[in-house]
N, C-alpha and C. Protein backbone atom coordinates (compact mmCIF):
# COMPACT_ATOMS: atom_id res chain seq x y z
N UNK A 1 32.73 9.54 10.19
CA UNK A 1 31.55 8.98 9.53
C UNK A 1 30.33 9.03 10.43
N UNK A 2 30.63 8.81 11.48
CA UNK A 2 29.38 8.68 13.01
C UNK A 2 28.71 10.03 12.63
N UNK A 3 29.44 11.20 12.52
CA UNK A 3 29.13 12.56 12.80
C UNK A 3 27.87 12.76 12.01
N UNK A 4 28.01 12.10 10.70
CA UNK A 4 26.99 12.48 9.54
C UNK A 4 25.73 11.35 9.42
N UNK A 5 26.13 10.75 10.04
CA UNK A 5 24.77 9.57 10.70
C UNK A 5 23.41 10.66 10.70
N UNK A 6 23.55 11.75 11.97
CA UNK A 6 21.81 12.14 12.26
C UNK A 6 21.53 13.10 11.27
N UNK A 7 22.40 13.75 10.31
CA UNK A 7 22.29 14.63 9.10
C UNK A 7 21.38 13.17 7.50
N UNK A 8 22.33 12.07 7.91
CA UNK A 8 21.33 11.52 6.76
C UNK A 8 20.31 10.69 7.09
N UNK A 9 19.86 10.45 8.58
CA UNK A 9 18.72 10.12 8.95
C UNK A 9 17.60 11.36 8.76
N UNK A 10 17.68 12.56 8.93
CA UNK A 10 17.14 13.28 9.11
C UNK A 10 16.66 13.24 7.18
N UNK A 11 17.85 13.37 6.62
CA UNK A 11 17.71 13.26 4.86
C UNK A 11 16.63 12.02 4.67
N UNK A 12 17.01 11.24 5.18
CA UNK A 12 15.79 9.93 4.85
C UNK A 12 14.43 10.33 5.05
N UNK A 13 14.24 10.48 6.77
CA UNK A 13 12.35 10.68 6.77
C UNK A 13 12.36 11.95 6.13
N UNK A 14 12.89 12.76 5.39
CA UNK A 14 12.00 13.68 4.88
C UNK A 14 12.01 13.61 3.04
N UNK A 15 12.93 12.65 2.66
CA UNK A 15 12.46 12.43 1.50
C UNK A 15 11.58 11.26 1.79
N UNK A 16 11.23 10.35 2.37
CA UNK A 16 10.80 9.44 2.63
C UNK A 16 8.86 9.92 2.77
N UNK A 17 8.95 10.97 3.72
CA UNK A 17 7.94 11.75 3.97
C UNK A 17 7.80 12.38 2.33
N UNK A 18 8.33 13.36 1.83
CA UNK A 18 7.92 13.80 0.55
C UNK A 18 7.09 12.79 -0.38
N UNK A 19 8.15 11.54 -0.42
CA UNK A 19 7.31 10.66 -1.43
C UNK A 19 6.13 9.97 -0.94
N UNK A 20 6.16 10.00 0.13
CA UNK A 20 4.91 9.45 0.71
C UNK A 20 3.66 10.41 0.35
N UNK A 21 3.70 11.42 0.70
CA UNK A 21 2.83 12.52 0.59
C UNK A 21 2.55 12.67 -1.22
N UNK A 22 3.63 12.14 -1.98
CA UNK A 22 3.18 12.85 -3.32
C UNK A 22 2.79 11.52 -3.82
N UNK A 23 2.63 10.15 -2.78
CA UNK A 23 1.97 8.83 -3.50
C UNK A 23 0.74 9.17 -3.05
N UNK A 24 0.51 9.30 -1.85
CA UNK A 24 -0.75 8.95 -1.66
C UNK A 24 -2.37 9.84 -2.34
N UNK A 25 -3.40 8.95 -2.42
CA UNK A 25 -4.24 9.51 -3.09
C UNK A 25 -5.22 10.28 -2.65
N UNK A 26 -5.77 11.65 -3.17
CA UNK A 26 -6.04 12.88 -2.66
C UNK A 26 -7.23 12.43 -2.02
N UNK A 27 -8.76 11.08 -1.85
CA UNK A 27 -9.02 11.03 -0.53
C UNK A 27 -8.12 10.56 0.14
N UNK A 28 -7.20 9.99 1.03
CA UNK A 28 -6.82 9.15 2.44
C UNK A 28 -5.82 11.04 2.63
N UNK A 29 -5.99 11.83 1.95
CA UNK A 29 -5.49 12.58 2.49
C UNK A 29 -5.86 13.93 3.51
N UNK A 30 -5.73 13.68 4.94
CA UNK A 30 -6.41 14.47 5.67
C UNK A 30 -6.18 15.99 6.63
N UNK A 31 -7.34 16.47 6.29
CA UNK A 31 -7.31 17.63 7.60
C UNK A 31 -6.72 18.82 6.66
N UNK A 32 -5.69 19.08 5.80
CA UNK A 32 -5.84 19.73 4.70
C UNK A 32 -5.48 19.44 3.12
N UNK A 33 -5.36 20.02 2.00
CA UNK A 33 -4.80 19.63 0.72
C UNK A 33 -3.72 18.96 0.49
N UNK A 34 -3.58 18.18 -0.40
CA UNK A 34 -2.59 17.87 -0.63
C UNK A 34 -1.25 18.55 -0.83
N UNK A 35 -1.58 19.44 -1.63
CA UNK A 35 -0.69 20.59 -2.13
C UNK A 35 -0.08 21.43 -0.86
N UNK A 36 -0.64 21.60 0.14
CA UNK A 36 -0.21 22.32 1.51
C UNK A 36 0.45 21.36 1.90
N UNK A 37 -0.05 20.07 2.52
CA UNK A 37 1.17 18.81 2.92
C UNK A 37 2.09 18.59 1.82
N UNK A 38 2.35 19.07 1.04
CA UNK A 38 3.69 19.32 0.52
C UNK A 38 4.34 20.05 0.56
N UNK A 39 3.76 21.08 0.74
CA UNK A 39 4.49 22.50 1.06
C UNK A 39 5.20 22.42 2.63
N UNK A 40 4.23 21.81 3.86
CA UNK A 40 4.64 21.81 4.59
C UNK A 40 6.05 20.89 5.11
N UNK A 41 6.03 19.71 4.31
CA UNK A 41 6.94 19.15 4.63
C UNK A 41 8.11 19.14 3.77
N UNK A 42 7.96 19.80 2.67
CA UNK A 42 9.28 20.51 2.46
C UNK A 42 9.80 21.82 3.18
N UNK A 43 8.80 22.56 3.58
CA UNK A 43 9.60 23.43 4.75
C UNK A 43 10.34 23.36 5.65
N UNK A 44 9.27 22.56 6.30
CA UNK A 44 9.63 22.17 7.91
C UNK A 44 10.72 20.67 7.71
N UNK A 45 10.77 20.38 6.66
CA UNK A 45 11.47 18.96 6.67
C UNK A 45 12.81 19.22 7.62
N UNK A 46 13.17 19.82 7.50
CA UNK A 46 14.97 20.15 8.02
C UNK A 46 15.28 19.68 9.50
N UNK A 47 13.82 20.27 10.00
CA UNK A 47 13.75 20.00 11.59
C UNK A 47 12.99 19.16 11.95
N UNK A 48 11.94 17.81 11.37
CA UNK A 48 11.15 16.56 11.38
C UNK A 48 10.22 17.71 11.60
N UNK A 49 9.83 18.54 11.68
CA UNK A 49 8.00 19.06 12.02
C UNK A 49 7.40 18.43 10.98
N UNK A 50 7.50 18.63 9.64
CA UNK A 50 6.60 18.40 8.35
C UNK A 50 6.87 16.99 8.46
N UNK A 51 7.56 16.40 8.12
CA UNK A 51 7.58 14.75 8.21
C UNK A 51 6.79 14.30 9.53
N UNK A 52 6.70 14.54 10.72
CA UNK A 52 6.06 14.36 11.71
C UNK A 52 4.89 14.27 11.17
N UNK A 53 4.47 15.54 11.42
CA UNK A 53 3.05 16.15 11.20
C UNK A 53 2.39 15.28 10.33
N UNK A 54 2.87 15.30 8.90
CA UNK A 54 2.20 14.15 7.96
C UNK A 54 2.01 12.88 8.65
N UNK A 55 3.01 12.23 9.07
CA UNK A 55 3.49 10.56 9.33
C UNK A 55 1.93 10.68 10.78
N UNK A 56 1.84 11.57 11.45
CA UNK A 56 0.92 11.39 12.72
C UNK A 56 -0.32 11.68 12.37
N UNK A 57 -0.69 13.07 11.32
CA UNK A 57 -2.14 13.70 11.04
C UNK A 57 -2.55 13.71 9.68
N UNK A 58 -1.82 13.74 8.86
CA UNK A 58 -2.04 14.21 7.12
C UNK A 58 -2.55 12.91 6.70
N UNK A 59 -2.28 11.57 6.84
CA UNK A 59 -2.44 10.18 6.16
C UNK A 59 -3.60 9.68 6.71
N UNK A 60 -4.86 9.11 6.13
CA UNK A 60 -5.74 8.26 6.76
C UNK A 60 -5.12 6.75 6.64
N UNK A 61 -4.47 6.55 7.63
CA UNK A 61 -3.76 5.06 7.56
C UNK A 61 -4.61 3.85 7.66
N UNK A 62 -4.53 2.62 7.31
CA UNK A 62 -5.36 1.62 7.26
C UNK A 62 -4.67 0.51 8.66
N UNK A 63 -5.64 -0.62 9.09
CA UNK A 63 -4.51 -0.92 10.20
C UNK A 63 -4.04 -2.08 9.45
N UNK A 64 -2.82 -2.76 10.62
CA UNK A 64 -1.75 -3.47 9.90
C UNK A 64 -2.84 -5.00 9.84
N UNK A 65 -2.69 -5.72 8.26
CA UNK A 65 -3.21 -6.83 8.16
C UNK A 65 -4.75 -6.53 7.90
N UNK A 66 -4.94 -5.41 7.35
CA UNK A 66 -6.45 -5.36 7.24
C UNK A 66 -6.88 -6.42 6.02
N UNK A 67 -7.34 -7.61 6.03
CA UNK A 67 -8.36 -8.38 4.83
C UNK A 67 -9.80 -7.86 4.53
N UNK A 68 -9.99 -9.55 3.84
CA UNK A 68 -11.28 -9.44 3.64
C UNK A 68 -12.39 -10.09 4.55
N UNK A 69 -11.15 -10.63 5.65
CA UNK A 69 -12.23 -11.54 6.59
C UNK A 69 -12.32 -10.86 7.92
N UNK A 70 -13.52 -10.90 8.45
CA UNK A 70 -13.79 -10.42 9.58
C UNK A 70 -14.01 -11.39 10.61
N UNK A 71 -13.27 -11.69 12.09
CA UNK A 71 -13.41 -12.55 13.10
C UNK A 71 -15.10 -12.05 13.52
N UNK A 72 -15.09 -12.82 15.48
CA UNK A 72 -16.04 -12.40 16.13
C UNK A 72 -15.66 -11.30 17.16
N UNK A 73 -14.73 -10.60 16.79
CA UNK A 73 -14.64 -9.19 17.75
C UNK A 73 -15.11 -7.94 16.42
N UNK A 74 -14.94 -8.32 15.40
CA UNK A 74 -15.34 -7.23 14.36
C UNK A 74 -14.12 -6.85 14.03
N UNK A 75 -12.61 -7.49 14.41
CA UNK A 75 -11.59 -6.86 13.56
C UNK A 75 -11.41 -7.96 12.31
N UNK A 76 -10.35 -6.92 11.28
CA UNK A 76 -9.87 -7.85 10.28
C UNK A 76 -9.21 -8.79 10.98
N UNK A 77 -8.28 -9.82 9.96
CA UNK A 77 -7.93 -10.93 10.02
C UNK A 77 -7.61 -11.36 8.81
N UNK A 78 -6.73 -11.83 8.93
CA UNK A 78 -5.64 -12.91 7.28
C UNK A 78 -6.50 -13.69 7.25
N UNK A 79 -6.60 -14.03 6.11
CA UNK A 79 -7.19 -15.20 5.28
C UNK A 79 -6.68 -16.22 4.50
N UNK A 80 -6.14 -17.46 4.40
CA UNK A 80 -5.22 -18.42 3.77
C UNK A 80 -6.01 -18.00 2.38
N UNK A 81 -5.38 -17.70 0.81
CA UNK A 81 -6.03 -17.71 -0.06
C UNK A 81 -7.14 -19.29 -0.24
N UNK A 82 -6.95 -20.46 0.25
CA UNK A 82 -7.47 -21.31 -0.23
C UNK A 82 -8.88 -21.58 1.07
N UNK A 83 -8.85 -20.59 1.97
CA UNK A 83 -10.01 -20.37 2.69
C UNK A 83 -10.80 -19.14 1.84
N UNK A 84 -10.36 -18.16 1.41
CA UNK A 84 -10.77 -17.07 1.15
C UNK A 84 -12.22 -16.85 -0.09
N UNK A 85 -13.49 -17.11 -0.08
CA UNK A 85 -14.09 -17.15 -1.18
C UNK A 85 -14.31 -16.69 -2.68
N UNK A 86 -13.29 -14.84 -2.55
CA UNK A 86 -13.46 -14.57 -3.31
C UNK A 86 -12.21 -14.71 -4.27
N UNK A 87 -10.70 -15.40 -3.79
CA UNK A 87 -10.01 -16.00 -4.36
C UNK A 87 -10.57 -17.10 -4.71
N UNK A 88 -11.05 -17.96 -4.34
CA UNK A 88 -11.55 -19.00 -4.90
C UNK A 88 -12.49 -18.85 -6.21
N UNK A 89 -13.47 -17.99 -5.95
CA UNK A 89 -14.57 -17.45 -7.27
C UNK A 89 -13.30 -16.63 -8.36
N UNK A 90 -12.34 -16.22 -7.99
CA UNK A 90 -11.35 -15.44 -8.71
C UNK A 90 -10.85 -16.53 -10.00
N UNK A 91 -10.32 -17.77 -9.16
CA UNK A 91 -9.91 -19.15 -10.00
C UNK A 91 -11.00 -19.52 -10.67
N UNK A 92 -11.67 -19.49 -9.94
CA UNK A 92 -13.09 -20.09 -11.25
C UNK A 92 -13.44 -19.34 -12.03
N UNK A 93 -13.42 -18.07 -12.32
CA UNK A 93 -13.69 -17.51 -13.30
C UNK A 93 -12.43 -17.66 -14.76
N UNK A 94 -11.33 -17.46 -13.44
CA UNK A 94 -9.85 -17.80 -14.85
C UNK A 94 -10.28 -19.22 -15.75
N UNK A 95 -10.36 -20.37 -15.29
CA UNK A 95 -10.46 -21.57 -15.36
C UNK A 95 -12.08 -21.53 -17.07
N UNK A 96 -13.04 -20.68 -16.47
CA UNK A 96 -13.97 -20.82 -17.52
C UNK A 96 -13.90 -19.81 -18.40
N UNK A 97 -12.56 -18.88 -18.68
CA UNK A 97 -12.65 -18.20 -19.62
C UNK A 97 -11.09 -19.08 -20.00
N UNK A 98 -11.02 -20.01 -20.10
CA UNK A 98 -9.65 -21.08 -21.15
C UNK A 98 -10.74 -21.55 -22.15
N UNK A 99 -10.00 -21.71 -23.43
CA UNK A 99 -10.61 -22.12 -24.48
C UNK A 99 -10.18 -23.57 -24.88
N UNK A 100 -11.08 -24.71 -24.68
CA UNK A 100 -11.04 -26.00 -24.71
C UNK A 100 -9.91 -26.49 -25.86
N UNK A 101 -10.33 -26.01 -27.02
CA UNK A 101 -9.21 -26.05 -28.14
C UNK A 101 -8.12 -25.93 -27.88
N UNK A 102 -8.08 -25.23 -27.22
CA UNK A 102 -6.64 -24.77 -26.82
C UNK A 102 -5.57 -25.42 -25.94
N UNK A 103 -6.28 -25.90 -25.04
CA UNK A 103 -5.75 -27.09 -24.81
C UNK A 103 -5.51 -28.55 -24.89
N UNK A 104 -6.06 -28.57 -26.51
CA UNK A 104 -6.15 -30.15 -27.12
C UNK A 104 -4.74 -29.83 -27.97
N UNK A 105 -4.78 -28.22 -28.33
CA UNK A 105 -3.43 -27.63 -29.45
C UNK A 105 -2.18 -28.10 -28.61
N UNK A 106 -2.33 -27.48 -27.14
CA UNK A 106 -1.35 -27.65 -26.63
C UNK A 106 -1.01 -29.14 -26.13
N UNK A 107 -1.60 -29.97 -26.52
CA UNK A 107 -1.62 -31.96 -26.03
C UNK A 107 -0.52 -31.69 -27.01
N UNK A 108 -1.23 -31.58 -28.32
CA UNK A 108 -0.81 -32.07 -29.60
C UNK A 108 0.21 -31.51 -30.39
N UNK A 109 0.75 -30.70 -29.86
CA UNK A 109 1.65 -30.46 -30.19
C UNK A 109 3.12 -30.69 -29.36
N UNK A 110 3.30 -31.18 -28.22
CA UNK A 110 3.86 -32.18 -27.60
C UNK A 110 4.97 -33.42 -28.57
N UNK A 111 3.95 -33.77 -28.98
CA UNK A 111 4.86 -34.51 -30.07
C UNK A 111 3.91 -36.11 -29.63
C-alpha cells in the first residue's frame, strides 16, 4: 500500500491543480491564457512542472485574511462582524425592508 502513496499524491496536486485552474476567473489569471494553463498542466502534470508552475506563477493570489479593515501599517486585518460598518449598514437595510404587517400577522397568529 506504502508503494502507491507518491503515485496518488502526485494524482491529487494535479487534479487539484486542474480544478483550480478551470475555477479561477480569467482576470486573477496570469502571465498567460487560461486555455494554455490548462494545457500546460495537463501535460506536464505527471511530473508536478504544470501544477507547480500554476500553484507559483499562473494565479494572482490574494493574501491570507485579506478584509475590509485596514490597521496602521496599511495591511488587512479581521474584523469582528459587530465592529465592521458595512455589516452593520448590511442589518439595517434587512431590518427596513420587513413589512410591519407582517409582523402583527405573525403575533396573531400565535394563538
Amino acid at each position: 500500500m506504502l508503494r502507491y502513496l507518491p503515485f496518488l499524491l502526485v494524482l491529487a496536486v494535479w487534479i487539484y491543480a486542474f480544478i483550480d485552474v478551470l475555477n479561477t476567473p480569467e482576470k486573477d489569471v496570469k502571465h498567460l491564457p487560461k486555455v494554455v494553463w490548462v494545457i500546460i498542466v495537463l501535460l506536464f502534470g505527471e511530473v508536478l512542472l504544470g501544477p507547480i508552475a500554476w500553484f507559483v506563477t499562473g494565479k494572482a493570489r490574494q493574501a491570507p485574511g485579506a478584509g475590509s479593515a485596514r490597521g496602521r501599517t496599511g495591511r488587512t486585518r479581521w474584523v469582528a462582524p459587530d465592529d465592521n460598518p458595512e455589516f452593520l449598514k448590511s442589518l439595517k437595510d434587512e431590518t427596513r425592508g420587513e413589512d410591519p404587517d407582517e409582523k402583527k400577522r405573525d403575533k396573531g397568529s400565535d394563538g
